[in-house]
Protein backbone atom coordinates (compact mmCIF):
# COMPACT_ATOMS: atom_id res chain seq x y z
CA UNK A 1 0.00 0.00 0.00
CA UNK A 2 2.69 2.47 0.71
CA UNK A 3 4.65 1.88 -2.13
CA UNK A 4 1.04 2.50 -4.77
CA UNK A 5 0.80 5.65 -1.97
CA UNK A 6 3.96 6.90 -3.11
CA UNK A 7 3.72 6.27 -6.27
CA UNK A 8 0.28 8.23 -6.92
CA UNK A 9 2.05 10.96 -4.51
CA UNK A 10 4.93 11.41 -7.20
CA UNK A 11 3.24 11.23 -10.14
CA UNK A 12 0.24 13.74 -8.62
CA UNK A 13 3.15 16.52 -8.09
CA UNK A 14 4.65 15.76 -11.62
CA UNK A 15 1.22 16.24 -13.34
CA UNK A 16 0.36 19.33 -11.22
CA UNK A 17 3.21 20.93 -11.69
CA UNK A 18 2.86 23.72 -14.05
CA UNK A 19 6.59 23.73 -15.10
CA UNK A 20 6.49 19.87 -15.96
CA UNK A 21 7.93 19.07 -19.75
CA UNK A 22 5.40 18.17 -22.27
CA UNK A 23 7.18 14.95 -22.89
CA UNK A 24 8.02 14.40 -18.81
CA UNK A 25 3.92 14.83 -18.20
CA UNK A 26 2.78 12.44 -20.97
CA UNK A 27 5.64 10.02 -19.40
CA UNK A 28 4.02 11.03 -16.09
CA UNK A 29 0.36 10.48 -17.57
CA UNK A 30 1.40 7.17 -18.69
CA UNK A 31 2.70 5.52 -15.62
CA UNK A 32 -0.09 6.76 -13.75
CA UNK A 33 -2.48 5.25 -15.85
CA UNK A 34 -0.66 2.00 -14.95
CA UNK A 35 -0.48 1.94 -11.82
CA UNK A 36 -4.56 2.93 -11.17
CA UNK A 37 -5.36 0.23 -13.48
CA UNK A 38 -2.24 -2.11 -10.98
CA UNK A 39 -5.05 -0.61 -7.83
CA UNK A 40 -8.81 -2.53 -9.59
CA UNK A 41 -7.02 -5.93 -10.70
CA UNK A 42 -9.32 -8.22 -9.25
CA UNK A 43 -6.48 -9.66 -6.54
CA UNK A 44 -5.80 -6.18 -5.06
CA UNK A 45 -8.95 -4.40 -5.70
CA UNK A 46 -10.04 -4.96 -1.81
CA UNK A 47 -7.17 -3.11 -1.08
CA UNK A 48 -5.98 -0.76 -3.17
CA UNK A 49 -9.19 0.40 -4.22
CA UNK A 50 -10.20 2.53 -1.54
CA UNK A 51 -6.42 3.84 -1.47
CA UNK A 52 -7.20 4.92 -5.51
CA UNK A 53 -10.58 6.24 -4.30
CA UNK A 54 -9.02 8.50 -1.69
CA UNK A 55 -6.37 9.80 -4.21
CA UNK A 56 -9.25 10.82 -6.81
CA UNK A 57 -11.52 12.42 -4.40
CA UNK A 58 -8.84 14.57 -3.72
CA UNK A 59 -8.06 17.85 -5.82
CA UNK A 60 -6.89 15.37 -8.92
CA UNK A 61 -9.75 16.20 -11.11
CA UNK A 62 -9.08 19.88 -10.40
CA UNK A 63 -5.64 19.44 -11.71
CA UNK A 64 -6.85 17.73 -14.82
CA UNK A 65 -9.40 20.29 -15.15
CA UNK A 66 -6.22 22.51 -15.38
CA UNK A 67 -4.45 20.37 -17.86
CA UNK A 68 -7.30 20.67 -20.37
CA UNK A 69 -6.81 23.97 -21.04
CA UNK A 70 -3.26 24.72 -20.46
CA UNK A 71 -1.43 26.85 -23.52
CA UNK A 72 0.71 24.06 -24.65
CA UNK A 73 -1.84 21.55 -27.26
CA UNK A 74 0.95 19.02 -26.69
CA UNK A 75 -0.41 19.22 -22.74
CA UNK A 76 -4.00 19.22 -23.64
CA UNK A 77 -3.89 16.03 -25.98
CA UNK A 78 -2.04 14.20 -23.38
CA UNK A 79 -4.70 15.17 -20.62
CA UNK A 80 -6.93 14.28 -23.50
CA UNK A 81 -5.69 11.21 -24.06
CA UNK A 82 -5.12 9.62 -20.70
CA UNK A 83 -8.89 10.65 -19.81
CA UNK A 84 -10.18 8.47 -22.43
CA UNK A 85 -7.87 5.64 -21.67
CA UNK A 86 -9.17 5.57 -17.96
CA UNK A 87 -13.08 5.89 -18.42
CA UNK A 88 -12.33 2.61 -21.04
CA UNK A 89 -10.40 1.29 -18.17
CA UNK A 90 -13.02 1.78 -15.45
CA UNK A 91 -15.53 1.62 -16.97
CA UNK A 92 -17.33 -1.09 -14.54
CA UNK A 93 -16.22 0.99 -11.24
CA UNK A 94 -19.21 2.48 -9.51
CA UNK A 95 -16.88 5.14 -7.57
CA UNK A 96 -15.22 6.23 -10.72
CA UNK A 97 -18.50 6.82 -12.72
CA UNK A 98 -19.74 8.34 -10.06
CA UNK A 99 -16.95 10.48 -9.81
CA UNK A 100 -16.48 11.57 -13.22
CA UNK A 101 -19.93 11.78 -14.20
CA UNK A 102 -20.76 14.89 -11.91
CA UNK A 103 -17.18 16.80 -11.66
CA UNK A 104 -17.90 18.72 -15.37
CA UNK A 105 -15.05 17.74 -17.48
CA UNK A 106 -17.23 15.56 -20.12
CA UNK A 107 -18.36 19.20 -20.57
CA UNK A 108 -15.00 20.76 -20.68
CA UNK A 109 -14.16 17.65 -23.10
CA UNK A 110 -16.57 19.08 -25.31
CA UNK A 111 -15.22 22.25 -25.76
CA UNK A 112 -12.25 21.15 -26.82
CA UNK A 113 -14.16 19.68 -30.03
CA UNK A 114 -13.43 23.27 -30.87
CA UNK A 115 -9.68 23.82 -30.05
CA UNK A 116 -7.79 25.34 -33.11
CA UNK A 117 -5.56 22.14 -32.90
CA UNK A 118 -6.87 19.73 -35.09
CA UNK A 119 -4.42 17.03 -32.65
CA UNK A 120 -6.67 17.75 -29.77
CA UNK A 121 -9.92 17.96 -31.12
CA UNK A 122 -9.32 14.62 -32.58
CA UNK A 123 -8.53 13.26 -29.08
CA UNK A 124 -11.14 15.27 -27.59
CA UNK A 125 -13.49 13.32 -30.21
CA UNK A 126 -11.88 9.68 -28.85
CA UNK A 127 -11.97 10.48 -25.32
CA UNK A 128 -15.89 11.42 -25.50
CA UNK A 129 -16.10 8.03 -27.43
CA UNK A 130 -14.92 6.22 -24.34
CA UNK A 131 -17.18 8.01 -22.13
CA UNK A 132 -19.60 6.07 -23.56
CA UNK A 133 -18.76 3.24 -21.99
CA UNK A 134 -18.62 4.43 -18.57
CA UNK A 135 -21.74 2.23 -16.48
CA UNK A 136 -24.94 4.32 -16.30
CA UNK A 137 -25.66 3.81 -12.96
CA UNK A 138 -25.34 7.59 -12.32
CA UNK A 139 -28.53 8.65 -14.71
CA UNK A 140 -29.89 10.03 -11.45
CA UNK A 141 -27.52 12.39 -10.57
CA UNK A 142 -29.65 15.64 -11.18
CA UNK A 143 -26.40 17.51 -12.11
CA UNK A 144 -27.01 19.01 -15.52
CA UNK A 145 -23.18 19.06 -15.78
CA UNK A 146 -23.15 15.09 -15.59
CA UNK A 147 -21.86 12.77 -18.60
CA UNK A 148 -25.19 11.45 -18.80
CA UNK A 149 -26.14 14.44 -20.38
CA UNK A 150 -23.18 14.28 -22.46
CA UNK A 151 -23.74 11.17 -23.77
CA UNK A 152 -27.12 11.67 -25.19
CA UNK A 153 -25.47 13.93 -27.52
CA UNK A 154 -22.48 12.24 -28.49
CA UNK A 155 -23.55 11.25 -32.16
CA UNK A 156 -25.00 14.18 -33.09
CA UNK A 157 -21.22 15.82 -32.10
CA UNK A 158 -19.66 12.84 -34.04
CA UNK A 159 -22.01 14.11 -37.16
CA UNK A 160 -21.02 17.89 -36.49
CA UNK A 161 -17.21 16.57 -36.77
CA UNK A 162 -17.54 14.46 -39.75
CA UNK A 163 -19.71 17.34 -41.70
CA UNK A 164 -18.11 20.55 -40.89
CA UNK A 165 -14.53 19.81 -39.63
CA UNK A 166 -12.04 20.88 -42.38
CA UNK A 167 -9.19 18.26 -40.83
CA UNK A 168 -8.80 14.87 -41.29
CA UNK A 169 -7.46 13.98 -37.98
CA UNK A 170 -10.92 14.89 -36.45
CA UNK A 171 -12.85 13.24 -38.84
CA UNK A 172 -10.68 10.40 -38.80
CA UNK A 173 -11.18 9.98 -35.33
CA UNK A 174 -15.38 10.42 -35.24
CA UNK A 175 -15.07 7.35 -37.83
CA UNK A 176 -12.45 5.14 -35.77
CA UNK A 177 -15.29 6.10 -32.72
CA UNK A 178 -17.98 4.99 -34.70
CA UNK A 179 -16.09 1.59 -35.36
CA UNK A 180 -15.11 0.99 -32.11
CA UNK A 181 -18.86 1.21 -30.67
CA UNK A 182 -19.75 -1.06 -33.51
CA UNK A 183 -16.70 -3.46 -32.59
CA UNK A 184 -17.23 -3.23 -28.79
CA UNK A 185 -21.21 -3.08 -28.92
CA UNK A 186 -21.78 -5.92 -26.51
CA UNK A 187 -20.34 -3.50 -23.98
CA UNK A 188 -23.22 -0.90 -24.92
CA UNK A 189 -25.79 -2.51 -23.79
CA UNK A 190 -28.44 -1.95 -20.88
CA UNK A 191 -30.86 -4.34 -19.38
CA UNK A 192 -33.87 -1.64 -19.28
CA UNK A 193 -35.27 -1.31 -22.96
CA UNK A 194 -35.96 2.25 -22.91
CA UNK A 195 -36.07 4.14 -26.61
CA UNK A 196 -32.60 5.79 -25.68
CA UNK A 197 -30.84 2.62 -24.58
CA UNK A 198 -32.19 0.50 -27.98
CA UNK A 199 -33.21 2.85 -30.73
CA UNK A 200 -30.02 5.39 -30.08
CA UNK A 201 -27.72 2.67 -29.79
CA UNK A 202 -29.33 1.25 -33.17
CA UNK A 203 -29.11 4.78 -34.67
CA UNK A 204 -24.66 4.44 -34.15
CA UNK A 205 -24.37 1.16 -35.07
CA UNK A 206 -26.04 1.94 -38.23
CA UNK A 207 -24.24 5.09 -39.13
CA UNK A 208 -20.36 3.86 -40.13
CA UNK A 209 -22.42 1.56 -42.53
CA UNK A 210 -25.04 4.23 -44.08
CA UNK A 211 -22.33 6.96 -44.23
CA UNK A 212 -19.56 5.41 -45.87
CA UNK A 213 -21.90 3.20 -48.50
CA UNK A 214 -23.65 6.62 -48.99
CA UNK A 215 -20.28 8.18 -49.96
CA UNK A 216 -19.52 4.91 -52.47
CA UNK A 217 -23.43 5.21 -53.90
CA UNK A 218 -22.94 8.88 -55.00
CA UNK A 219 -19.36 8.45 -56.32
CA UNK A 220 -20.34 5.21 -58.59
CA UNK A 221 -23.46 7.56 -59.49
CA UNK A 222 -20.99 10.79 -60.97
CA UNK A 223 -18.20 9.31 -61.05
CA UNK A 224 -17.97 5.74 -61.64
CA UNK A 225 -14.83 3.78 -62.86
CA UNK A 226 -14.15 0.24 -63.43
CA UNK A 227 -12.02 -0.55 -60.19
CA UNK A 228 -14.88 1.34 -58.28
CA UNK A 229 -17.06 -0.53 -59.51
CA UNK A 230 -15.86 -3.59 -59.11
CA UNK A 231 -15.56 -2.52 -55.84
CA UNK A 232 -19.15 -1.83 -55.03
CA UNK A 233 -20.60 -5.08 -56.59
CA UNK A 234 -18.26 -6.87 -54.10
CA UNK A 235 -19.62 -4.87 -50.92
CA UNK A 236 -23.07 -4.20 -52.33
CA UNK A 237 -24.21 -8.15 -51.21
CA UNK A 238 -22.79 -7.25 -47.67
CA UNK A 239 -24.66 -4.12 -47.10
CA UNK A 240 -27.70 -5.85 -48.05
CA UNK A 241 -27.36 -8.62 -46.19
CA UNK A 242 -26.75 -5.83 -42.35
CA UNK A 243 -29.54 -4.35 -43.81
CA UNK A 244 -31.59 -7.52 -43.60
CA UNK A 245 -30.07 -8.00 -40.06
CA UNK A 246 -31.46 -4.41 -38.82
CA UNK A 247 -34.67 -5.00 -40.55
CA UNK A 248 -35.75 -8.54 -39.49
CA UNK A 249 -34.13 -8.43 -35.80
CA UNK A 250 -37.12 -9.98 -33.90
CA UNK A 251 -34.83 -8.60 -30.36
CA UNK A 252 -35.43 -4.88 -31.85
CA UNK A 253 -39.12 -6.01 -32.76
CA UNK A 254 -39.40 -6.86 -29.55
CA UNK A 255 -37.98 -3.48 -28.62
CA UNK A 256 -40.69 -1.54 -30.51
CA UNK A 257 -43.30 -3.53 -29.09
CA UNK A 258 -42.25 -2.33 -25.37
CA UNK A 259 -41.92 0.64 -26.42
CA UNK A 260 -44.81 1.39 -27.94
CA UNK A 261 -46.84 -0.20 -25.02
CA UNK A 262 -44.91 1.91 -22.26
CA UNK A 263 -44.25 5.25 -23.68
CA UNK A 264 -45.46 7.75 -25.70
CA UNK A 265 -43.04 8.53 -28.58
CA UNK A 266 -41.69 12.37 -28.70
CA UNK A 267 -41.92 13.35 -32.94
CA UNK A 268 -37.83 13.14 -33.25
CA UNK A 269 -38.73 9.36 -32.53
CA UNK A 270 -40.86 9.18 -35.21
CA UNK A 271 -38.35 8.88 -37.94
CA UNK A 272 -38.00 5.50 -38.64
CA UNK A 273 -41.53 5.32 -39.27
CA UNK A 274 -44.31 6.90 -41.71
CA UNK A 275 -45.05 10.16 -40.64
CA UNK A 276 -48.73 9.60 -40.51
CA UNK A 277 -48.45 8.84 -37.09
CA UNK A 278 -52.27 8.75 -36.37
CA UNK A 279 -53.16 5.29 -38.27
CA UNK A 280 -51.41 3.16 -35.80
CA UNK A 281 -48.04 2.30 -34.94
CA UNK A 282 -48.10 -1.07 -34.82
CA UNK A 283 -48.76 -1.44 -38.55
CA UNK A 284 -45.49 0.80 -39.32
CA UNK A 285 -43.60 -1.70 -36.85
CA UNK A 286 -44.58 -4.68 -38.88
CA UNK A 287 -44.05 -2.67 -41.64
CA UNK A 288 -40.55 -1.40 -40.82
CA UNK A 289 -39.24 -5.03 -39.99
CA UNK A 290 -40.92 -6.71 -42.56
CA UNK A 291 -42.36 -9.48 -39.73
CA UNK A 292 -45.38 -11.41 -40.46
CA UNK A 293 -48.69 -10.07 -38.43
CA UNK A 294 -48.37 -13.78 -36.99
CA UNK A 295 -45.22 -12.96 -35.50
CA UNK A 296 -46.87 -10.34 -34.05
CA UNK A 297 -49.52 -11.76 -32.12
């Protein structure tokens, strides 16, 4: 215990100290990283644990509040950086979540999606990707300043990137997001089928797949060539066959069926349906999944 005590001790005053090298603090940012994720490995969690706990309820998340906007970008991608590795990283600890989800830097994160370094917006945009893995146990913290509010947003700020950025490292780095939800999305799920935790989560997995065959669609349309497409008649049975997947998913069904029993749908909802809302939802679910009515009853 001493020796993870000093540890955290030294590497605390190399972080906070405002004359630290860039290199020496990502160095610093590094080893730190380590040695929290040494304190939640299952056979010294019962001790080390509460010794972590202690050392982040103190003025740490002040100092990386700090870090995030300090003049040097080299500093602020670091800070950037090791934030998102951690929330990946503890992810499944209550006192963490807990912790970061009410101390206001997913907010602070979020203005840095607009820092004229195109580095550090692009690690801004991975480290609010790895937010949304953090558990959700906090969604009643009544803190507007929470990441729960943050994380109902995150696509739409991954769309603002990928449309209106001018870099490539920021776009680059909404699309390697978007992947990594779609690679890790057994981690994304919740036990409580709500419209947010389904139908969101349906909404990102979809995206990578609609946005890039979007961008092949239009180019074989204006600008077609024999390599591309080659090229799309290879993918094109792929696509079809996801779509198939999304369409005749009897979980998701299943999902629209609670749904539609337990709440009443706000109009943004309506989207993946007709807009002529008043004959009946239940036909447009059939409809949208292409599932027999038997299925249905």
């Amino acid at each position: 215990i001493e020796e993870v005590n000093s540890a955290l001790t030294l590497l605390h005053d190399y972080i906070s100290n405002p004359d630290t090298d860039c290199t020496v603090l990502k160095k610093s940012f590094e080893a730190l990283f380590r040695w929290m994720s040494h304190c939640i490995e299952p056979v010294n969690s019962h001790v080390l644990e509460p010794k972590l706990k202690e050392f982040l309820h103190g003025d740490f998340m002040s100092v990386m509040k700090k870090r995030l906007f300090d003049v040097h970008w080299e500093i602020r991608d670091s800070t950037l950086e090791f934030l998102g590795q951690v929330c990946f990283q503890f992810k499944g600890v209550e006192s963490f979540c807990q912790l970061f989800g009410s101390c206001g830097i997913p907010h602070l994160v979020l203005e840095l999606l607009s820092d004229p370094e195109s580095y550090v917006r692009a690690s801004a945009i991975t480290a609010l990707g790895k937010m949304n893995y953090l558990s959700p146990k906090w969604q009643m913290l009544p803190n507007e300043n929470s990441v729960t509010a943050v994380k109902a947003n995150i696509l739409s700020y991954l769309l603002d990137i990928l449309n209106q950025d001018t870099e490539g490292f920021p776009r680059r780095a909404a699309i390697e997001v978007l992947a990594d939800w779609l690679k890790n999305s057994h981690m994304l799920k919740h036990a409580e089928k709500t419209w947010e935790s389904v139908f969101n989560r349906l909404e990102i997995l979809q995206f990578p797949i609609h946005y890039s065959w979007g961008i092949v669609s239009h180019l074989d349309k204006v600008k077609s060539t024999p390599e591309l497409r080659k090229a799309y008649h290879e993918i094109a049975p792929l696509v079809v066959r996801e779509n198939i997947r999304f369409s005749q998913s009897v979980p998701l069904y299943n999902a629209y069926k609670v749904n539609n029993n337990n709440v009443s749908l706000n109009p943004s909802s309506l989207k993946y349906f007709t807009p002529n809302y008043s004959q009946g939802l239940n036909f447009y679910i059939l409809t949208f999944f292409n599932i027999t009515a038997c299925s249905y009853c």
